[in-house]
Protein backbone atom coordinates (compact mmCIF):
# COMPACT_ATOMS: atom_id res chain seq x y z
CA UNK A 1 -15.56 -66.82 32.98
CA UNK A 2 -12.68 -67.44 30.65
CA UNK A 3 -14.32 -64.65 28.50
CA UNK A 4 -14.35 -61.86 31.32
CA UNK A 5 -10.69 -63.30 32.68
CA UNK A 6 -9.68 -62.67 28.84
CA UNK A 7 -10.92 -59.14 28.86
CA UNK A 8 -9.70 -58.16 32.53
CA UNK A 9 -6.24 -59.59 30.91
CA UNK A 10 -6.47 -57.26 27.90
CA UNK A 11 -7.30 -54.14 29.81
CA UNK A 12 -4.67 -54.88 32.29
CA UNK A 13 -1.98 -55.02 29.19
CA UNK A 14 -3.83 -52.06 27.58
CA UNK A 15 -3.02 -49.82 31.01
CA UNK A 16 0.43 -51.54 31.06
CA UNK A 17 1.32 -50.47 27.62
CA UNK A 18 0.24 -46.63 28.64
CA UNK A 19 1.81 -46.45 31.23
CA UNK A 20 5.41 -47.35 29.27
CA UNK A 21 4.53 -44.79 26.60
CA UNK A 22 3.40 -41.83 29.10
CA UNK A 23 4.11 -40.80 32.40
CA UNK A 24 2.19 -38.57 35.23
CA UNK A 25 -0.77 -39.07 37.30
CA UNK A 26 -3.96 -40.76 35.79
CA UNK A 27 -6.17 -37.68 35.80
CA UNK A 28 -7.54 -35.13 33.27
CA UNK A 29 -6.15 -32.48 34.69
CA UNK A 30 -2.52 -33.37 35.42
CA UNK A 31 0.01 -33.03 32.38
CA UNK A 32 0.91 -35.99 30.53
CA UNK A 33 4.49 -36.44 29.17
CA UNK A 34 6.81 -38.78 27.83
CA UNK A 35 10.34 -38.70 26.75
CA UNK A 36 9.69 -40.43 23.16
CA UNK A 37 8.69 -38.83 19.58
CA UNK A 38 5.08 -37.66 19.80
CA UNK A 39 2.82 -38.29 16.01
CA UNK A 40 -0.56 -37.08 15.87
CA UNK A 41 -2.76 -38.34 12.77
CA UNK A 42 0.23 -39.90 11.47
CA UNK A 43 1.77 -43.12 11.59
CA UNK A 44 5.56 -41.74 11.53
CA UNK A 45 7.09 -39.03 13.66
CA UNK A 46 9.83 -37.17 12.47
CA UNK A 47 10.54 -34.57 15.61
CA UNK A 48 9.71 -34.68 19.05
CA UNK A 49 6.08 -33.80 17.76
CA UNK A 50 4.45 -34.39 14.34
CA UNK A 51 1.30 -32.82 13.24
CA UNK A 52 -0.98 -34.43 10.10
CA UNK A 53 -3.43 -31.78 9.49
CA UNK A 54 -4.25 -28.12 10.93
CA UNK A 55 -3.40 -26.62 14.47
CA UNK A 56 -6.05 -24.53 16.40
CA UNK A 57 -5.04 -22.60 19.03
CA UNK A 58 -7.86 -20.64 20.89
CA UNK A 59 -6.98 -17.42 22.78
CA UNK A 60 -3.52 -18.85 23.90
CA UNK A 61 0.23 -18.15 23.40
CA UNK A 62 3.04 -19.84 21.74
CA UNK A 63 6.51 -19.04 23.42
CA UNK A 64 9.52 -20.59 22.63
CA UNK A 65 12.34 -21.40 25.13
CA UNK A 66 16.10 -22.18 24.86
CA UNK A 67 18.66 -23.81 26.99
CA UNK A 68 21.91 -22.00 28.14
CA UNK A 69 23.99 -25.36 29.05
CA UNK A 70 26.75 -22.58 31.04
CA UNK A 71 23.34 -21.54 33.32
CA UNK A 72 21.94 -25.43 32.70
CA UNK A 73 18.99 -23.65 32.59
CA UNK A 74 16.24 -22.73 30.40
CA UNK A 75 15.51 -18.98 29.53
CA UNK A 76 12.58 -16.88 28.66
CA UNK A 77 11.41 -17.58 25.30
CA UNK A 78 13.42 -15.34 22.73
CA UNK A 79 10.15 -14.59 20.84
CA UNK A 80 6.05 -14.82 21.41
CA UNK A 81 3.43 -15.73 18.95
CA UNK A 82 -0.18 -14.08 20.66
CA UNK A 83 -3.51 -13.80 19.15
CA UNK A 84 -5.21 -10.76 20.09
CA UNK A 85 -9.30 -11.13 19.30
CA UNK A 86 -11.15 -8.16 18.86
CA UNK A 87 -13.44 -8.94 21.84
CA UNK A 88 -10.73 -8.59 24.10
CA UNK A 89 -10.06 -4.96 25.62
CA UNK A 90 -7.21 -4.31 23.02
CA UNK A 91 -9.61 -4.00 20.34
CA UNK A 92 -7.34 -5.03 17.64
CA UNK A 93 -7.79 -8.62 15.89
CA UNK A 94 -4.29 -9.67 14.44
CA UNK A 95 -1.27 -11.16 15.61
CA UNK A 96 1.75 -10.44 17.47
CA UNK A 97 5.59 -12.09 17.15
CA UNK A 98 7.69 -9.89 19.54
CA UNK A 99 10.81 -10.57 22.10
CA UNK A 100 10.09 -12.08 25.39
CA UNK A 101 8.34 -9.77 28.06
CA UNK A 102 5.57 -9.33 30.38
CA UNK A 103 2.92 -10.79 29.05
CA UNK A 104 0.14 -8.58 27.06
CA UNK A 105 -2.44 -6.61 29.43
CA UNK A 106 -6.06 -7.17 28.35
CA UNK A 107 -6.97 -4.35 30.46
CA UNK A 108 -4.59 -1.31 28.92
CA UNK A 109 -3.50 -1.08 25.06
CA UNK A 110 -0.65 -3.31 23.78
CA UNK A 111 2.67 -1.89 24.86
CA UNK A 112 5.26 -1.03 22.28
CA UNK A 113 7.66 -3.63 23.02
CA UNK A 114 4.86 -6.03 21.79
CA UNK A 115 4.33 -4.19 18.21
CA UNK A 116 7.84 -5.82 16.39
CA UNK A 117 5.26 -8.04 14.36
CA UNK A 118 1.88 -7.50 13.69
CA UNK A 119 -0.32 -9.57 11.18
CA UNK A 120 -3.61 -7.95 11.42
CA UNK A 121 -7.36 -9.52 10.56
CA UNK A 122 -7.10 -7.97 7.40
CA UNK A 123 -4.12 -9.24 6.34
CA UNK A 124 -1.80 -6.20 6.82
CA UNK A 125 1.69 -5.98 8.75
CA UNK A 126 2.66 -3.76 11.06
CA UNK A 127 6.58 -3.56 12.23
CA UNK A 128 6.51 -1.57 15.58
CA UNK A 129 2.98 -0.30 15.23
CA UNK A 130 -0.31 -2.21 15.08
CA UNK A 131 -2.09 1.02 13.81
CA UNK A 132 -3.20 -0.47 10.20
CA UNK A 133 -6.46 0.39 9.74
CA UNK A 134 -7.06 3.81 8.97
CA UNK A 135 -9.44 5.89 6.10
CA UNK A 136 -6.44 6.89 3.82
CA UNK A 137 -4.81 3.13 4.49
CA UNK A 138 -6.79 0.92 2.34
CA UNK A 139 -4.47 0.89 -0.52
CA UNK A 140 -1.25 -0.36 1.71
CA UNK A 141 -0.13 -3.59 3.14
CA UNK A 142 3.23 -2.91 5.17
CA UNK A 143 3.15 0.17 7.97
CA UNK A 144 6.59 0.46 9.75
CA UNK A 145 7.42 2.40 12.56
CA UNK A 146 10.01 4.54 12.89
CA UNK A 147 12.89 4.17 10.33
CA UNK A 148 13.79 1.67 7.35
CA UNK A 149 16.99 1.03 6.32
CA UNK A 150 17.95 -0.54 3.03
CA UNK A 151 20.48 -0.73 0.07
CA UNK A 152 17.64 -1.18 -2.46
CA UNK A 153 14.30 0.61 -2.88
CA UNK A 154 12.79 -0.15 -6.19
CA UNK A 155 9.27 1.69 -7.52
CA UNK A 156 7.11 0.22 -10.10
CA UNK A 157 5.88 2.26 -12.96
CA UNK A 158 2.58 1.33 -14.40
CA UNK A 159 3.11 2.72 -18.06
CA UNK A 160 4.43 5.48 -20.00
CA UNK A 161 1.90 8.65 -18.66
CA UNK A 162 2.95 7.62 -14.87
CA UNK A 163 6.23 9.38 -15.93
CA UNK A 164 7.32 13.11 -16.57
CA UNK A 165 8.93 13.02 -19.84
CA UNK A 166 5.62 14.31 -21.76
CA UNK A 167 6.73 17.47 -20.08
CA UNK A 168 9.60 17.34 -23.45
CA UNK A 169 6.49 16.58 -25.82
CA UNK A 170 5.90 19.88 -28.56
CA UNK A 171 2.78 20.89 -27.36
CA UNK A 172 3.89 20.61 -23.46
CA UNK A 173 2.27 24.58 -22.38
CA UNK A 174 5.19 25.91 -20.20
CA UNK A 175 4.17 28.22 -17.98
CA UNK A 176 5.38 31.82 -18.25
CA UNK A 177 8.35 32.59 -16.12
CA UNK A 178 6.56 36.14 -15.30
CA UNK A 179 2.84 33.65 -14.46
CA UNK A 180 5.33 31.57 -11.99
CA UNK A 181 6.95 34.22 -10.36
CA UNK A 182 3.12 35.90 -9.27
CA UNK A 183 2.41 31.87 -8.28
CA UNK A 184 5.56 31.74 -5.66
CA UNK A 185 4.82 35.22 -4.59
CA UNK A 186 1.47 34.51 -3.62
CA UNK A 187 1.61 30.98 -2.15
CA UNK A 188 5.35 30.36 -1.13
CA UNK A 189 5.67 27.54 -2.87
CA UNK A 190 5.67 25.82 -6.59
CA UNK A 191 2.66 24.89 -8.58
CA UNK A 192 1.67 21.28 -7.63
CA UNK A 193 3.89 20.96 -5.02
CA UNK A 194 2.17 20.82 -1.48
CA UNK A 195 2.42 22.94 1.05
CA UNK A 196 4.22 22.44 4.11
CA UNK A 197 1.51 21.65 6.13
CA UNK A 198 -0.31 19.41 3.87
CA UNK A 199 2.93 17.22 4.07
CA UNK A 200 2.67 17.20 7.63
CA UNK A 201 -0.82 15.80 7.77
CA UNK A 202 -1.10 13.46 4.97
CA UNK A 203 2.88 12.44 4.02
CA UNK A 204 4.28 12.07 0.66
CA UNK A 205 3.29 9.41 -2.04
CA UNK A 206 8.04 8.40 -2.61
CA UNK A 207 6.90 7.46 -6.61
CA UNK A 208 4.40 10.29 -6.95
CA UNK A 209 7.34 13.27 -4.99
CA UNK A 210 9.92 11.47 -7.42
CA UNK A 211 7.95 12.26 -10.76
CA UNK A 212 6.84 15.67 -9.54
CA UNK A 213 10.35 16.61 -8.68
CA UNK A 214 11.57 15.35 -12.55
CA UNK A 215 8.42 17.16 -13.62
CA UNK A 216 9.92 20.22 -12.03
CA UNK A 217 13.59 19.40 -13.28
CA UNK A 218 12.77 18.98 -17.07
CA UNK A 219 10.42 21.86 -16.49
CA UNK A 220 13.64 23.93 -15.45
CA UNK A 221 15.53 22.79 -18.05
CA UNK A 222 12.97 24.32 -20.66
CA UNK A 223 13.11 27.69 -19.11
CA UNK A 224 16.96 27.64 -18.79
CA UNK A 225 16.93 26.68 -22.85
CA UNK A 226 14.44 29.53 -23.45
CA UNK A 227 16.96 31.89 -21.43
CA UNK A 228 19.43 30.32 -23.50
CA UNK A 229 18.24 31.37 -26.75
CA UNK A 230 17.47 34.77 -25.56
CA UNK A 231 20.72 35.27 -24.56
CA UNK A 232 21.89 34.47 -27.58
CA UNK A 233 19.86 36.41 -29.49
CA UNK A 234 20.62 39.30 -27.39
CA UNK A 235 24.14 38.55 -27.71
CA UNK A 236 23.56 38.30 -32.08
CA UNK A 237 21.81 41.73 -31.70
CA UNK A 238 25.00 43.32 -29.60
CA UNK A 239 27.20 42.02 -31.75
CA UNK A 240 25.24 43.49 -35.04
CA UNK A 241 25.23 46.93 -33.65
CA UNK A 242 28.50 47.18 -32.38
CA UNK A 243 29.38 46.13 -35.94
CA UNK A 244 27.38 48.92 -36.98
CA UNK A 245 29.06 51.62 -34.69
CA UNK A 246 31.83 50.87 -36.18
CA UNK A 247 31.11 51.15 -39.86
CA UNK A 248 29.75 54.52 -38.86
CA UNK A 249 32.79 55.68 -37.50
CA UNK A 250 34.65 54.87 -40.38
């Protein structure tokens, strides 16, 4: 009896202490809150909620809210964290951090507004577009929408032949200015350079346009030296006969 009475008295504390630390109704279904510091698989808590280990969150949103103390209210969250699987309508495994709106539509594609972050499966970003995967993509990792602005934009070189200047090397073969001429009369446009319409469709490698366009430069530079020289040869030649017209005359 004084066994059971013992027990009974145990419990009875047990359900007393819970019911200091947490507060709603007793069910599995109801939320449970409390006002204290919350630590899970630690002993200390350091916020209002402490994690020790990993977080899984299955087919769910994060949203974070903020309090206007003028409205004494709490707003919309300013920004969404949303896992999109691939088995949902969407199609497209990755991850989306974008402004508060409507929630996402598993029944349509994802709207723009939704696109300002994109992590994808296969750990590419998108800024404003979630279009990563494509058969020319595989050698990129950022895809951005629309325009970038920046003071800086700086372009690795892997080594010395990824640059133009062998176009200055002795045995560099110029073409002839008469061969180029028949070349931009016949295709409207330089040698190497693409056409129009193959810009359109497949863009422009920025490092591979920028050494193409010094190619092009030094490349000028050679044939306005070799004009140059000609000139002044011609000029040497003038000069020689007009020297010679006048001994002549004399």
């Amino acid at each position: 009896m004084k066994k059971t009475t013992a027990i009974l008295f145990a419990l009875l504390c047990a359900n007393s202490l819970f019911s200091q630390q947490w507060g709603g109704n007793n069910t599995t279904t109801d939320p449970a809150f409390r006002d204290g510091n919350v630590s899970v698989g630690l002993a200390n808590s350091y916020d209002k909620f402490t994690l020790s280990g990993n977080l899984r969150m299955v087919d769910g949103q994060i949203k974070f809210k903020y309090f206007m103390p003028n409205r004494g209210s709490f707003l919309d969250s300013y920004f969404t964290i949303e896992h999109l699987a691939p088995s949902r309508s969407v199609g497209i495994d990755g991850l989306y951090i974008h402004p508060s709106h409507d929630f996402l539509s598993t029944s349509s594609t994802v709207p723009d507004e939704s696109k300002a972050l994109f992590v994808s499966g296969t750990s590419k970003v998108g800024m404003g577009t979630n279009a990563v995967n494509c058969i020319t993509c595989d050698g990129y990792r950022l895809f951005v929408k629309d325009g970038i602005k920046t003071e800086k934009v700086k372009v690795e070189i892997a080594a010395n032949n990824n640059w133009a200047d062998y176009v200055f090397a002795k045995d560099y073969k110029l073409m002839p200015l008469q061969d180029l001429k028949s070349f931009i009369n016949d295709n409207g446009h330089l040698p190497e350079v693409p056409t129009t319409e193959e810009a359109i469709k497949n863009g422009i490698e920025l490092k591979e346009m920028n050494i193409l366009l010094l190619k092009k430069v030094e490349e000028l530079t050679l044939y306005t030296l070799q004009q140059q020289e000609k000139m002044e040869e011609q000029s040497k030649r003038i000069e020689k006969l007009e020297n010679n017209a006048k001994l002549n005359l004399k």
